[in-house]
C-alpha atoms as a PDB file:
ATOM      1  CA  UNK A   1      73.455  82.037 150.767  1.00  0.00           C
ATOM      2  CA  UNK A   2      76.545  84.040 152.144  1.00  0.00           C
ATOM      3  CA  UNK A   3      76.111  86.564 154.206  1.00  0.00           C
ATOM      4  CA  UNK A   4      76.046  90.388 153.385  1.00  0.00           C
ATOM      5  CA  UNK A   5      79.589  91.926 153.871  1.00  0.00           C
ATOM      6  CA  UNK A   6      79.998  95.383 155.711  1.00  0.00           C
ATOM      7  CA  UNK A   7      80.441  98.196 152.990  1.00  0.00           C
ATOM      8  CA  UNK A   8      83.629  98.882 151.037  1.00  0.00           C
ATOM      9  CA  UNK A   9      84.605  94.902 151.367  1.00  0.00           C
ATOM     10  CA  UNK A  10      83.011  93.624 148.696  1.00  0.00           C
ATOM     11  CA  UNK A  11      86.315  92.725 147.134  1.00  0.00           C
ATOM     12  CA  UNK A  12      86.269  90.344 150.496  1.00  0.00           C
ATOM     13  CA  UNK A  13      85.079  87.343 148.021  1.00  0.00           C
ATOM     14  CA  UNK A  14      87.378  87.585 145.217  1.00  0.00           C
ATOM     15  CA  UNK A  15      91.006  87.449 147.142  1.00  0.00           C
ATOM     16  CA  UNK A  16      94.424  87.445 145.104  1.00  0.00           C
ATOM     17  CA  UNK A  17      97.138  85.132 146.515  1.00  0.00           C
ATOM     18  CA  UNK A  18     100.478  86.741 147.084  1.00  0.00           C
ATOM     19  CA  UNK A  19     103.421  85.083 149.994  1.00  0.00           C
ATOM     20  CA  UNK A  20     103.429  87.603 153.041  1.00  0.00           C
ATOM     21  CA  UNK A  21     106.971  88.991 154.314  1.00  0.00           C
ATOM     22  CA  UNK A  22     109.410  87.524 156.160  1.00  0.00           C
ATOM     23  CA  UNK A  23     110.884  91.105 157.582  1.00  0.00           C
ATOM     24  CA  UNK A  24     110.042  94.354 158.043  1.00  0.00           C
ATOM     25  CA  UNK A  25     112.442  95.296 155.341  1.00  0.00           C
ATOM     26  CA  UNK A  26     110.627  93.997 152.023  1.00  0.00           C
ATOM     27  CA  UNK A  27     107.449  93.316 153.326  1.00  0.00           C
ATOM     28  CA  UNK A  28     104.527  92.193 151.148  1.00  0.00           C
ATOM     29  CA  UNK A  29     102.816  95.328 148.874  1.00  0.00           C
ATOM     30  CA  UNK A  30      99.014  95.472 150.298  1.00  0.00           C
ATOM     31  CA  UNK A  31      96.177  97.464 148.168  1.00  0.00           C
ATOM     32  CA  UNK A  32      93.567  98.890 150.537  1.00  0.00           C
ATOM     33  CA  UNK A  33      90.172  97.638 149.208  1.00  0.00           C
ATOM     34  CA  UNK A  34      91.990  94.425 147.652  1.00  0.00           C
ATOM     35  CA  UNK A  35      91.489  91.405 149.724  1.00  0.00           C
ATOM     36  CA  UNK A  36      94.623  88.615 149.320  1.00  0.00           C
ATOM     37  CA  UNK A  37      95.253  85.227 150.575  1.00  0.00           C
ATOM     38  CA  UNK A  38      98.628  85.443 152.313  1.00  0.00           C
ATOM     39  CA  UNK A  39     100.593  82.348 152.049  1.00  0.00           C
ATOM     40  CA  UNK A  40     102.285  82.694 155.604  1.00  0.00           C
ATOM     41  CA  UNK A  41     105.187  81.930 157.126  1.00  0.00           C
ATOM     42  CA  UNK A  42     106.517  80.516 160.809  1.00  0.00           C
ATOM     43  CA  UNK A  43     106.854  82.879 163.224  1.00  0.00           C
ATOM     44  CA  UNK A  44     110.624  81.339 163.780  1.00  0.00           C
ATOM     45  CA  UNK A  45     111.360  81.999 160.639  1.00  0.00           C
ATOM     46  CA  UNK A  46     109.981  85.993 160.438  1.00  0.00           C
ATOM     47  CA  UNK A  47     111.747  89.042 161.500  1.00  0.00           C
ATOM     48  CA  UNK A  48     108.891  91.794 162.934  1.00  0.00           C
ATOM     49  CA  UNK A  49     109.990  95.984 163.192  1.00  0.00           C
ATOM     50  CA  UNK A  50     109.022  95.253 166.512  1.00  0.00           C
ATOM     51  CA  UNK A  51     107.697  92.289 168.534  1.00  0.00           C
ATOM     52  CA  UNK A  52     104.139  91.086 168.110  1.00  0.00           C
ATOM     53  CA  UNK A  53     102.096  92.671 171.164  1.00  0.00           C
ATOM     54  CA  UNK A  54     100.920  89.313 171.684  1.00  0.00           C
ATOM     55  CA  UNK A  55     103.485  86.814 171.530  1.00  0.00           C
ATOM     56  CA  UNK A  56     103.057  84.026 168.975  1.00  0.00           C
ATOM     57  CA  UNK A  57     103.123  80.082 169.508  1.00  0.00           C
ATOM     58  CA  UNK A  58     106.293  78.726 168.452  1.00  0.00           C
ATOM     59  CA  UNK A  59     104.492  76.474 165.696  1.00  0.00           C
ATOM     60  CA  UNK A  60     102.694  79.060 164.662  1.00  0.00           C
ATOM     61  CA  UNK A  61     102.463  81.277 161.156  1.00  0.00           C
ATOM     62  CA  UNK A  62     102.725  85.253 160.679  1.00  0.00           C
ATOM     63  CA  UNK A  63     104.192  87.590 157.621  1.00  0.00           C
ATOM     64  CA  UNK A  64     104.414  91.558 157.004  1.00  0.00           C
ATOM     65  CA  UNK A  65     102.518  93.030 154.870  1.00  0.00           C
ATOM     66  CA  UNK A  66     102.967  97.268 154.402  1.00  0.00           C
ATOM     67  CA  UNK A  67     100.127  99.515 152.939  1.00  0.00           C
ATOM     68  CA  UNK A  68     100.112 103.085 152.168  1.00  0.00           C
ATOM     69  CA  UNK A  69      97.046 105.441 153.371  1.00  0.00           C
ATOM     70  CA  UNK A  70      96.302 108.624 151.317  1.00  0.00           C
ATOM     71  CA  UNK A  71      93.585 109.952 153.594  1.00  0.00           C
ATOM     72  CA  UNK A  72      93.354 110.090 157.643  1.00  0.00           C
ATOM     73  CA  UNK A  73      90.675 108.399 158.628  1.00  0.00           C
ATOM     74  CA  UNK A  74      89.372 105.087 159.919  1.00  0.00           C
ATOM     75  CA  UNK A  75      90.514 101.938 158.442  1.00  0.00           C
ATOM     76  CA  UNK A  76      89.488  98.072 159.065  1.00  0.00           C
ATOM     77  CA  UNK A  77      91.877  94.977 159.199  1.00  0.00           C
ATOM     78  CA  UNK A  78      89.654  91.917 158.307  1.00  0.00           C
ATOM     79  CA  UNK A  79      91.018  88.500 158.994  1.00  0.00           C
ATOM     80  CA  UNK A  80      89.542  84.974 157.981  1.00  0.00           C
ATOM     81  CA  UNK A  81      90.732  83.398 160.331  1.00  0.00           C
ATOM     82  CA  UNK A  82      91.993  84.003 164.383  1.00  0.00           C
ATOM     83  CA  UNK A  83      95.408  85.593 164.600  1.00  0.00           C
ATOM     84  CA  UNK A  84      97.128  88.477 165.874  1.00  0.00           C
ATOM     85  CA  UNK A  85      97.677  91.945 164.279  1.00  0.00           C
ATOM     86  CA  UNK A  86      99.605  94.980 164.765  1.00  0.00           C
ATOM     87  CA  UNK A  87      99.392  97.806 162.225  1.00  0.00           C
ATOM     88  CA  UNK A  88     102.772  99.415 162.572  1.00  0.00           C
ATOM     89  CA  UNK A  89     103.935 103.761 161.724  1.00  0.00           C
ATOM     90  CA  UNK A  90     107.818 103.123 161.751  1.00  0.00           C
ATOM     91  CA  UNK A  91     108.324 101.032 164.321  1.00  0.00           C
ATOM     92  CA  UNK A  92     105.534 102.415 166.701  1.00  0.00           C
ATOM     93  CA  UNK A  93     102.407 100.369 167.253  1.00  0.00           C
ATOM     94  CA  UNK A  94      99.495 101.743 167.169  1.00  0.00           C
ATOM     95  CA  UNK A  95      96.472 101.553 169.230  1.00  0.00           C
ATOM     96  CA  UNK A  96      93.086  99.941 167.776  1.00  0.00           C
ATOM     97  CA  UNK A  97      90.180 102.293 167.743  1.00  0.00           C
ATOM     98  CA  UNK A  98      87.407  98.946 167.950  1.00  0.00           C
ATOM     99  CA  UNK A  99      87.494  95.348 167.541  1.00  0.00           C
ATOM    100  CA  UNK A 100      84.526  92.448 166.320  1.00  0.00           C
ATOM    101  CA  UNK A 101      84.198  89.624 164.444  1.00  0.00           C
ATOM    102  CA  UNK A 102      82.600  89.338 160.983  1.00  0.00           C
ATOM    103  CA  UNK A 103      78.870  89.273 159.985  1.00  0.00           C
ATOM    104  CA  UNK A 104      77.629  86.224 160.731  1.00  0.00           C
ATOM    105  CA  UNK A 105      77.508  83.423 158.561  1.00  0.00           C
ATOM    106  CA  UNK A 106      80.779  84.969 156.567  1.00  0.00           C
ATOM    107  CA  UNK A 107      84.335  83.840 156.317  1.00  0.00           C
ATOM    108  CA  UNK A 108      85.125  87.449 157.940  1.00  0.00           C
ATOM    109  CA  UNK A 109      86.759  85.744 161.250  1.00  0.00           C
ATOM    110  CA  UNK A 110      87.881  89.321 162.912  1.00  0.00           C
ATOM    111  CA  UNK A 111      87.926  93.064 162.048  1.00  0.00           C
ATOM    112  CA  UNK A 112      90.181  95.767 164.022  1.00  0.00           C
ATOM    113  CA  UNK A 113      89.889  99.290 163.431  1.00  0.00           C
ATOM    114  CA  UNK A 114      92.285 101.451 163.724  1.00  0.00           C
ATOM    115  CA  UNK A 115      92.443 105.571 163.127  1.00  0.00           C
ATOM    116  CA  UNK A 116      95.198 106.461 160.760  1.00  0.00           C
ATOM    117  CA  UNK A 117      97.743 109.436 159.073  1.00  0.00           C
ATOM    118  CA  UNK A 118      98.274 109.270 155.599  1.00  0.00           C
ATOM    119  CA  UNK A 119     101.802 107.691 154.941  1.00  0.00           C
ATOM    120  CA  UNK A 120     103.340 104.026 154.710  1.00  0.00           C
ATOM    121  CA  UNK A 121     101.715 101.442 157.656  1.00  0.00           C
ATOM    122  CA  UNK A 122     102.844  97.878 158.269  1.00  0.00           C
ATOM    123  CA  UNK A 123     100.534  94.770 159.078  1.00  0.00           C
ATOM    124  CA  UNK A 124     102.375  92.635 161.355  1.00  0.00           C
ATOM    125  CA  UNK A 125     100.450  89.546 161.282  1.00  0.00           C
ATOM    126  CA  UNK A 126     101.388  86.780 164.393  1.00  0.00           C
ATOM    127  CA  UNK A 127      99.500  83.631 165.322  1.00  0.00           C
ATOM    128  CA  UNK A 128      98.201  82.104 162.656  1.00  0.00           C
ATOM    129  CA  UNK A 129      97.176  78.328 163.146  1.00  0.00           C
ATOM    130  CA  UNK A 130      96.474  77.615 159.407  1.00  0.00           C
ATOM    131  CA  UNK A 131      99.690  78.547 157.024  1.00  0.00           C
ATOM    132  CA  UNK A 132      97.403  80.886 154.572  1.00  0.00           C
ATOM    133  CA  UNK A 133      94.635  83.763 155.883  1.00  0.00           C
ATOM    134  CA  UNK A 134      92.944  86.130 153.722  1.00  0.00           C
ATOM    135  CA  UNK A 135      93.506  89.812 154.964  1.00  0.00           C
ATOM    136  CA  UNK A 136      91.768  93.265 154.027  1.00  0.00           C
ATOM    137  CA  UNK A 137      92.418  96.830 154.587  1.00  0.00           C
ATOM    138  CA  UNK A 138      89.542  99.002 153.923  1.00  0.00           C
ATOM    139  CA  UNK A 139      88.466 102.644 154.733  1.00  0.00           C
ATOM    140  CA  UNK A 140      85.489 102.964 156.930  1.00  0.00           C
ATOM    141  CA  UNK A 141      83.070 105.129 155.663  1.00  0.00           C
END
């Protein structure tokens, strides 16, 4: 039986594909509350607003992905699998608020949080061994 997800991510099972950026400039449209599986890219191959704040293994995968938030407040990055993540206001990285990993016994690999304006974000995503990852944005309650 899966596990129970945290609150606001029940979207976390029913993921729609879409192909992650390449560059900062036309990065990949991201719907908080929408989970996706991001067909990645390799990091050789992707241009970042700013370099990953952990640098990425050269055989590694990554994209960009940009999301807008209406309302300041607490949001969570969930990842299904180990890789890096900056979330991005221009080209300023900002500072995660709290980091875990998912329930147990889910496919909820790791969750950041990070405290957020309203306006346009970016999710740089670096380090990805496998060449797809599901990814979700959600506001914390």
């Amino acid at each position: 039986m899966p596990a129970a997800l945290p609150a606001g991510m029940e979207g976390w099972r029913r993921p729609v594909p879409v192909t992650a950026g390449a560059d900062a400039t036309r990065p990949t449209a991201l719907t908080i509350g929408t989970a996706v599986t991001a067909t990645l890219l390799p990091v050789s191959r992707l241009s970042y607003a700013v370099p990953p704040t952990k640098a990425a293994k050269p055989d590694s995968h990554g994209g960009v992905l940009a999301f807008t938030v209406a309302k300041a407040g607490r949001y969570r990055v969930a990842l299904g699998a180990a890789a890096w993540v900056d979330v991005l206001r221009g080209t300023t990285a900002l500072t995660s608020a709290a980091h875990g990993h998912g329930p147990a016994c889910s496919t909820i690999r790791k969750m950041v949080d990070f405290d957020l304006q309203p306006g346009r974000h970016l999710l740089q995503i670096a380090g990805s061994e496998p060449p797809a990852l599901t990814v979700m944005v959600v506001a914390m309650p």
